[in-house]
C-alpha atoms as a PDB file:
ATOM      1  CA  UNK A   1     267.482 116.104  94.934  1.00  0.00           C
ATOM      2  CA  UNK A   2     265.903 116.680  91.219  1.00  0.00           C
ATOM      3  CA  UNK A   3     265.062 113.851  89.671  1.00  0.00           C
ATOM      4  CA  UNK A   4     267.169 112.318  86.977  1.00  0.00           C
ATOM      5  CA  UNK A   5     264.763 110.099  84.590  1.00  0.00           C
ATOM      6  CA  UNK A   6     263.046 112.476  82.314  1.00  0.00           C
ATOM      7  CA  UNK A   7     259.500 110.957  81.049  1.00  0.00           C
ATOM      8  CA  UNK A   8     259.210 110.798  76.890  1.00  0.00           C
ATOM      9  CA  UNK A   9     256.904 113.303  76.700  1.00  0.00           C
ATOM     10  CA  UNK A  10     259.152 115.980  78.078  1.00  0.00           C
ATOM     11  CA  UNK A  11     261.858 114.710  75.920  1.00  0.00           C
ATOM     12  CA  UNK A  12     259.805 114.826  73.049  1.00  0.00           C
ATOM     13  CA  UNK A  13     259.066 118.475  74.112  1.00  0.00           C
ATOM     14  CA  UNK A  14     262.449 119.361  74.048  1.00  0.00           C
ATOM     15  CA  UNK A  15     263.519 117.826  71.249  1.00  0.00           C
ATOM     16  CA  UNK A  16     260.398 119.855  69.898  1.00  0.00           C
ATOM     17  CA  UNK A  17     262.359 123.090  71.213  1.00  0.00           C
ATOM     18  CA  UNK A  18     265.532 121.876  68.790  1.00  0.00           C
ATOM     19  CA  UNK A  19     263.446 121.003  65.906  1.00  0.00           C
ATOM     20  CA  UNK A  20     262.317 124.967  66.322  1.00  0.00           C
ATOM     21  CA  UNK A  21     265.441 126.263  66.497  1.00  0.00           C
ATOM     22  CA  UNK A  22     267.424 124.097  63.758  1.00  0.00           C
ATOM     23  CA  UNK A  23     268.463 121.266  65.528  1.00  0.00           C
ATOM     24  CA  UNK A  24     269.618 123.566  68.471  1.00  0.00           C
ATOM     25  CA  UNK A  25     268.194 124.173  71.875  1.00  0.00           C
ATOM     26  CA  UNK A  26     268.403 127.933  72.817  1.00  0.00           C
ATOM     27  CA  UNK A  27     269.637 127.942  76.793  1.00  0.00           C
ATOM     28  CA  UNK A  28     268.593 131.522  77.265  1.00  0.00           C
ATOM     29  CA  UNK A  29     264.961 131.165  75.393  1.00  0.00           C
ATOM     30  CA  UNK A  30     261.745 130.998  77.514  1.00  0.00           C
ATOM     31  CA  UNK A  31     260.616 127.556  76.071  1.00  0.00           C
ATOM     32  CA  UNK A  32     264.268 126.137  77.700  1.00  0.00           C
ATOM     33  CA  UNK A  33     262.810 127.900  80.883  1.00  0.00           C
ATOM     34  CA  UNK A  34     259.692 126.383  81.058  1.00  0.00           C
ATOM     35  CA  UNK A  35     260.862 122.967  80.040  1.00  0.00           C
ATOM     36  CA  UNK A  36     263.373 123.206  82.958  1.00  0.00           C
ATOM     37  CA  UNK A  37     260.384 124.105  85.237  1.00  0.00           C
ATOM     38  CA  UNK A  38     258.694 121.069  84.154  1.00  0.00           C
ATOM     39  CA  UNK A  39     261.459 118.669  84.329  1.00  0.00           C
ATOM     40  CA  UNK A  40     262.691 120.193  87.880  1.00  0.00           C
ATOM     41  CA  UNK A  41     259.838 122.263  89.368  1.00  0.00           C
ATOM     42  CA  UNK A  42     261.480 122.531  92.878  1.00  0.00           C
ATOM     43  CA  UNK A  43     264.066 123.725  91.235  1.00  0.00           C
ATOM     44  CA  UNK A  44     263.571 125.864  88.381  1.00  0.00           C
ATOM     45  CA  UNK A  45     260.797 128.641  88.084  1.00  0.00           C
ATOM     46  CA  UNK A  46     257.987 129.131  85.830  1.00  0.00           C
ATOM     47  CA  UNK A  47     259.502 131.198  83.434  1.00  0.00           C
ATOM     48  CA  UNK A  48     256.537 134.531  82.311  1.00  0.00           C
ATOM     49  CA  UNK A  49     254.338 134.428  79.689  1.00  0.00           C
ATOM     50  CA  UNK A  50     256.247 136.485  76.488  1.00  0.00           C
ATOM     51  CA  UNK A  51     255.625 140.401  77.167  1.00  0.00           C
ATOM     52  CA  UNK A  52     254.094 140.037  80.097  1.00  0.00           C
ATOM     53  CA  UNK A  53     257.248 140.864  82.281  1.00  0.00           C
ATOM     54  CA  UNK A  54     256.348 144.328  84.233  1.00  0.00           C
ATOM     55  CA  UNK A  55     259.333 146.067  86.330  1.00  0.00           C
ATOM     56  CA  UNK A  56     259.566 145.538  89.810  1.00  0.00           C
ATOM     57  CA  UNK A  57     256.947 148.270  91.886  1.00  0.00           C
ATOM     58  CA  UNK A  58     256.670 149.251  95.194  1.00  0.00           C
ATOM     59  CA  UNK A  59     253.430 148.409  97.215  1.00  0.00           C
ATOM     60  CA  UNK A  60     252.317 151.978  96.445  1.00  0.00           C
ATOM     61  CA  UNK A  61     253.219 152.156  93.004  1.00  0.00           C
ATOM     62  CA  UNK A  62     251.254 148.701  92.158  1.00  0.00           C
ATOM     63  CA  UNK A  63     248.259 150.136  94.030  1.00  0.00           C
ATOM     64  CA  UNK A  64     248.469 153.039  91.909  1.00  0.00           C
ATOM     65  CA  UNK A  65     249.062 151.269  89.046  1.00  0.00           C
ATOM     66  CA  UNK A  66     246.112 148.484  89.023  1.00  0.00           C
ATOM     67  CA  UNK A  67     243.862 151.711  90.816  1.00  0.00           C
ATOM     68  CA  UNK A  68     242.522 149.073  93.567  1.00  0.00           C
ATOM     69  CA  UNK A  69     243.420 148.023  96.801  1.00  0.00           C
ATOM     70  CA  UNK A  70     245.335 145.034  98.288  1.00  0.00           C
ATOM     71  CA  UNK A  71     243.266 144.386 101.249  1.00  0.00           C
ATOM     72  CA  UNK A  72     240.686 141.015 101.561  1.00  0.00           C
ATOM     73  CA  UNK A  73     238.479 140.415 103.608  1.00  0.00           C
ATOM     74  CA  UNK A  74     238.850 137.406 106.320  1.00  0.00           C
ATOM     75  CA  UNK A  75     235.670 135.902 104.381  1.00  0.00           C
ATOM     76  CA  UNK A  76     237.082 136.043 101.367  1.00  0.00           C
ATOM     77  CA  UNK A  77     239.605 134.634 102.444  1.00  0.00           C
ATOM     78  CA  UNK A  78     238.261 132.088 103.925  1.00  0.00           C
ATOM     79  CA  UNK A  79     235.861 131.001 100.545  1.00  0.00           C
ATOM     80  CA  UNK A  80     239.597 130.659  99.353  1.00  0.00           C
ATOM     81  CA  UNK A  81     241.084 128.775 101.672  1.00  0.00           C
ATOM     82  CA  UNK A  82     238.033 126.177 101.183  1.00  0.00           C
ATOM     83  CA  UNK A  83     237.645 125.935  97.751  1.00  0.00           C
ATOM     84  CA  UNK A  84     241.657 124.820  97.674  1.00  0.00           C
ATOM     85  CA  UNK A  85     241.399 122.443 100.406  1.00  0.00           C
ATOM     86  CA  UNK A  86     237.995 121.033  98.527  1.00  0.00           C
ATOM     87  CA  UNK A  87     240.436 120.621  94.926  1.00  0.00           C
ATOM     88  CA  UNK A  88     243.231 119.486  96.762  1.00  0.00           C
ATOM     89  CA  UNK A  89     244.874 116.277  95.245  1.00  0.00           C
ATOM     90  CA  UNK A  90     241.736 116.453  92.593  1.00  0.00           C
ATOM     91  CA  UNK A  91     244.731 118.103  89.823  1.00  0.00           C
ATOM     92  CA  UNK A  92     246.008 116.300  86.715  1.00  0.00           C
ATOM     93  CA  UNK A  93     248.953 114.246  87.857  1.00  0.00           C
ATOM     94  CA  UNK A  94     250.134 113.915  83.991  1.00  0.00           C
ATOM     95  CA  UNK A  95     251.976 115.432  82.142  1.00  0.00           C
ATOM     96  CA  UNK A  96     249.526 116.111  78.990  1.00  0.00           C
ATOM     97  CA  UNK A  97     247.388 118.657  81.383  1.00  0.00           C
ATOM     98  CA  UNK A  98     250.649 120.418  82.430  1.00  0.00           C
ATOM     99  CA  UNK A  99     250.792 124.350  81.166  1.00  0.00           C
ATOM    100  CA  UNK A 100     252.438 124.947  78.091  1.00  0.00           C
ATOM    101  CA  UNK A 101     252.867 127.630  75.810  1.00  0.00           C
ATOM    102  CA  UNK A 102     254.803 127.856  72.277  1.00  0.00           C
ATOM    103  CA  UNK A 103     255.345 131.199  72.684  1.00  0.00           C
ATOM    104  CA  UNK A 104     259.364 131.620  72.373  1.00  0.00           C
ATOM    105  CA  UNK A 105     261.253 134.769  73.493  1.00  0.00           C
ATOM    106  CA  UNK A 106     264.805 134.640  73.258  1.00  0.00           C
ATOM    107  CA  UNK A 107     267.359 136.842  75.561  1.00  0.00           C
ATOM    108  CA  UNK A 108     269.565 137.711  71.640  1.00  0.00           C
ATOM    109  CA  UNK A 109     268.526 137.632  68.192  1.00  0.00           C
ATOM    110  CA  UNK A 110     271.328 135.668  67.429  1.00  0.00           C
ATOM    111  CA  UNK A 111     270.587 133.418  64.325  1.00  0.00           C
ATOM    112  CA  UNK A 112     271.535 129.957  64.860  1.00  0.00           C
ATOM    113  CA  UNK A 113     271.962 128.609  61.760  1.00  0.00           C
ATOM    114  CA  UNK A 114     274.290 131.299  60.685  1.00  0.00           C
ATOM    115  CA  UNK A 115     276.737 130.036  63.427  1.00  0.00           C
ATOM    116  CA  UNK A 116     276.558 126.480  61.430  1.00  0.00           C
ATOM    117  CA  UNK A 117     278.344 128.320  58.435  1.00  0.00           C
ATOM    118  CA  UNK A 118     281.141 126.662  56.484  1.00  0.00           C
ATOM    119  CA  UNK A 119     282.815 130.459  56.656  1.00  0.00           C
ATOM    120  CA  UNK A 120     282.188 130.407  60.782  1.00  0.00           C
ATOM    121  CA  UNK A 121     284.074 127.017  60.573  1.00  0.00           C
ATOM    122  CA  UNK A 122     286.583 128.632  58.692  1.00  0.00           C
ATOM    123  CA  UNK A 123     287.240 131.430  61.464  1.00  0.00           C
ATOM    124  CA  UNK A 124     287.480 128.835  64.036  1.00  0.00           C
ATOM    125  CA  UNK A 125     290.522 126.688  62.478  1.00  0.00           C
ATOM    126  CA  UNK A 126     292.552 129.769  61.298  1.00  0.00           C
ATOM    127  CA  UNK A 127     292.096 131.377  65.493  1.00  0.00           C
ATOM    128  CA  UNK A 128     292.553 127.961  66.428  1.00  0.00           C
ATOM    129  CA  UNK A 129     295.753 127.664  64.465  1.00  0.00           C
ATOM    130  CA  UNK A 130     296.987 131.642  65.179  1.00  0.00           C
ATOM    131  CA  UNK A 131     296.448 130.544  69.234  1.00  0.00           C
ATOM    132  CA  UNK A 132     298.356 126.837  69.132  1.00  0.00           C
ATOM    133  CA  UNK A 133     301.289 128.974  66.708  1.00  0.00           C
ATOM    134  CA  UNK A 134     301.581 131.762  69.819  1.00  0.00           C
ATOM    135  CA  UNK A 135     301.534 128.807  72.718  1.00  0.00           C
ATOM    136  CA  UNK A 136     304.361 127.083  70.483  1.00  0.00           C
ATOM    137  CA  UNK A 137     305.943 130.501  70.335  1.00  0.00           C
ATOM    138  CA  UNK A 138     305.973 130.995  73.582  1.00  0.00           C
ATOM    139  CA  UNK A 139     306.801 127.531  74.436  1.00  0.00           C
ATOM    140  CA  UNK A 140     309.912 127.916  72.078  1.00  0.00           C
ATOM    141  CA  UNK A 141     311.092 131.159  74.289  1.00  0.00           C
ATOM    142  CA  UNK A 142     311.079 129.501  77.668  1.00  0.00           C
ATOM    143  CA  UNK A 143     313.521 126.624  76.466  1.00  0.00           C
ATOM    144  CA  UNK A 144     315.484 129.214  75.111  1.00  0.00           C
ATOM    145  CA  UNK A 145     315.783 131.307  77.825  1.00  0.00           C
ATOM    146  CA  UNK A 146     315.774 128.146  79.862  1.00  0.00           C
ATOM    147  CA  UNK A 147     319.257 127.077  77.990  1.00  0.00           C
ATOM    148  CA  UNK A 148     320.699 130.045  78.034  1.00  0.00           C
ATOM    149  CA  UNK A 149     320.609 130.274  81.712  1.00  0.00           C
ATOM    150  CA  UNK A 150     321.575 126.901  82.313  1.00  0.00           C
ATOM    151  CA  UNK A 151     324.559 127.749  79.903  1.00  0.00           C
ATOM    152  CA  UNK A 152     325.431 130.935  81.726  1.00  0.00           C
ATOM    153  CA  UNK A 153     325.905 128.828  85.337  1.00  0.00           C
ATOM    154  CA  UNK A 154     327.634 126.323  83.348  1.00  0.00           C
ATOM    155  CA  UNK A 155     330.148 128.578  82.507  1.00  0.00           C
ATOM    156  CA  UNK A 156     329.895 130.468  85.851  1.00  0.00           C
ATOM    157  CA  UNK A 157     330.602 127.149  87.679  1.00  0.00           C
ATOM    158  CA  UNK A 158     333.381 126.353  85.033  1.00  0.00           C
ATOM    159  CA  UNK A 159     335.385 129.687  86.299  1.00  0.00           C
ATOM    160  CA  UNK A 160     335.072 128.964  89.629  1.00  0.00           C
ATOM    161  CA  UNK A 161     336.297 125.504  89.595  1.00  0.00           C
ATOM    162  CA  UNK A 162     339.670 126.784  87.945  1.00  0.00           C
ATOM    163  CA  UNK A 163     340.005 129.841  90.470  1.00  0.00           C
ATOM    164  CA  UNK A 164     339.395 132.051  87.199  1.00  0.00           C
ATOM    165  CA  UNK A 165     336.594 133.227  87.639  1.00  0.00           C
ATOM    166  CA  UNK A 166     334.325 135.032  90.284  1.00  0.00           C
ATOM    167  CA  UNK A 167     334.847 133.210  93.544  1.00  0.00           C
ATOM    168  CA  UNK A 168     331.343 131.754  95.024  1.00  0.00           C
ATOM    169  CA  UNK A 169     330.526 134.620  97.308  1.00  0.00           C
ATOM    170  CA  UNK A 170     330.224 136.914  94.177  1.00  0.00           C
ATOM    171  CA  UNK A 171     328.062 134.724  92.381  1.00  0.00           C
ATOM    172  CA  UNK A 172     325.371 135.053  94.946  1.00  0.00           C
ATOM    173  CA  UNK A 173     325.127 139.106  94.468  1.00  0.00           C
ATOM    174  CA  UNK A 174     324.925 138.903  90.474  1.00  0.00           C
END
């Protein structure tokens, strides 16, 4: 499971991410990414670098691409296999060494602070209003057509109980 207690530096880091962005935290931006990675690693990946996302290639197309090959050697390998079991365990376990980068790319261009607008408030309460005036509208036409049918089998039931009306069988077919 992720863990749940957040340590102060990575909620000063967010909080560093709202102070950015007015007061708001972006959800789609890549600092929101990366402090997600931080806070649940297992669960969150390390969001790219800004502009440094390339379009998925084929084996052959990346070859072509970088002009090189893909192929190691079992002794290089080997020299790297070594040198990570030799630095093994030897990495910062805090936070302050962790990678970071201010660079920001957001998903829209949306301006945030024009959303906090008295006008945007505005526009809220009058749709607000227009949608609670059609639910009350429609609310209104259900009783109504509610009492009117209760009103029809009143009367229906009325007939039938003096012999004047439809008799029972009737009823059923209307």
């Amino acid at each position: 499971a992720a863990p749940r207690n957040l340590s102060s530096s990575l909620r000063w880091k967010l909080d560093a991410i709202a102070e950015q962005h007015g007061g708001s935290v972006p959800l789609h931006g890549r600092l929101f990414s990366q402090w997600m990675h931080h806070a649940f690693p297992n669960e969150c990946e390390q969001p790219r670098a800004p502009g440094m996302t390339e379009a998925p290639m084929t084996h052959t197309e990346w070859r072509a691409h970088r002009n090189t090959s893909s192929d190691v050697s079992k002794e290089v390998m080997q020299e790297l296999a070594d040198l990570a079991a030799k630095t093994e365990g030897l990495g910062c376990q805090d936070e302050t060494c962790m990678l970071w980068t201010q660079e920001e790319e957001l998903v829209s261009s949306i301006d945030l602070t024009v959303l906090d607008s008295r006008t945007d408030h505005k526009v809220r309460r009058a749709l607000r209003f227009l949608a609670m005036l059609g639910a009350g509208a429609a609310l209104i036409s259900i009783l109504f057509d509610s009492l009117r049918l209760s009103t029809f089998w009143t009367e229906v039931a009325k007939k039938s109980a003096f012999g004047t009306g439809d008799s029972p069988s009737r009823l059923y077919l209307l």
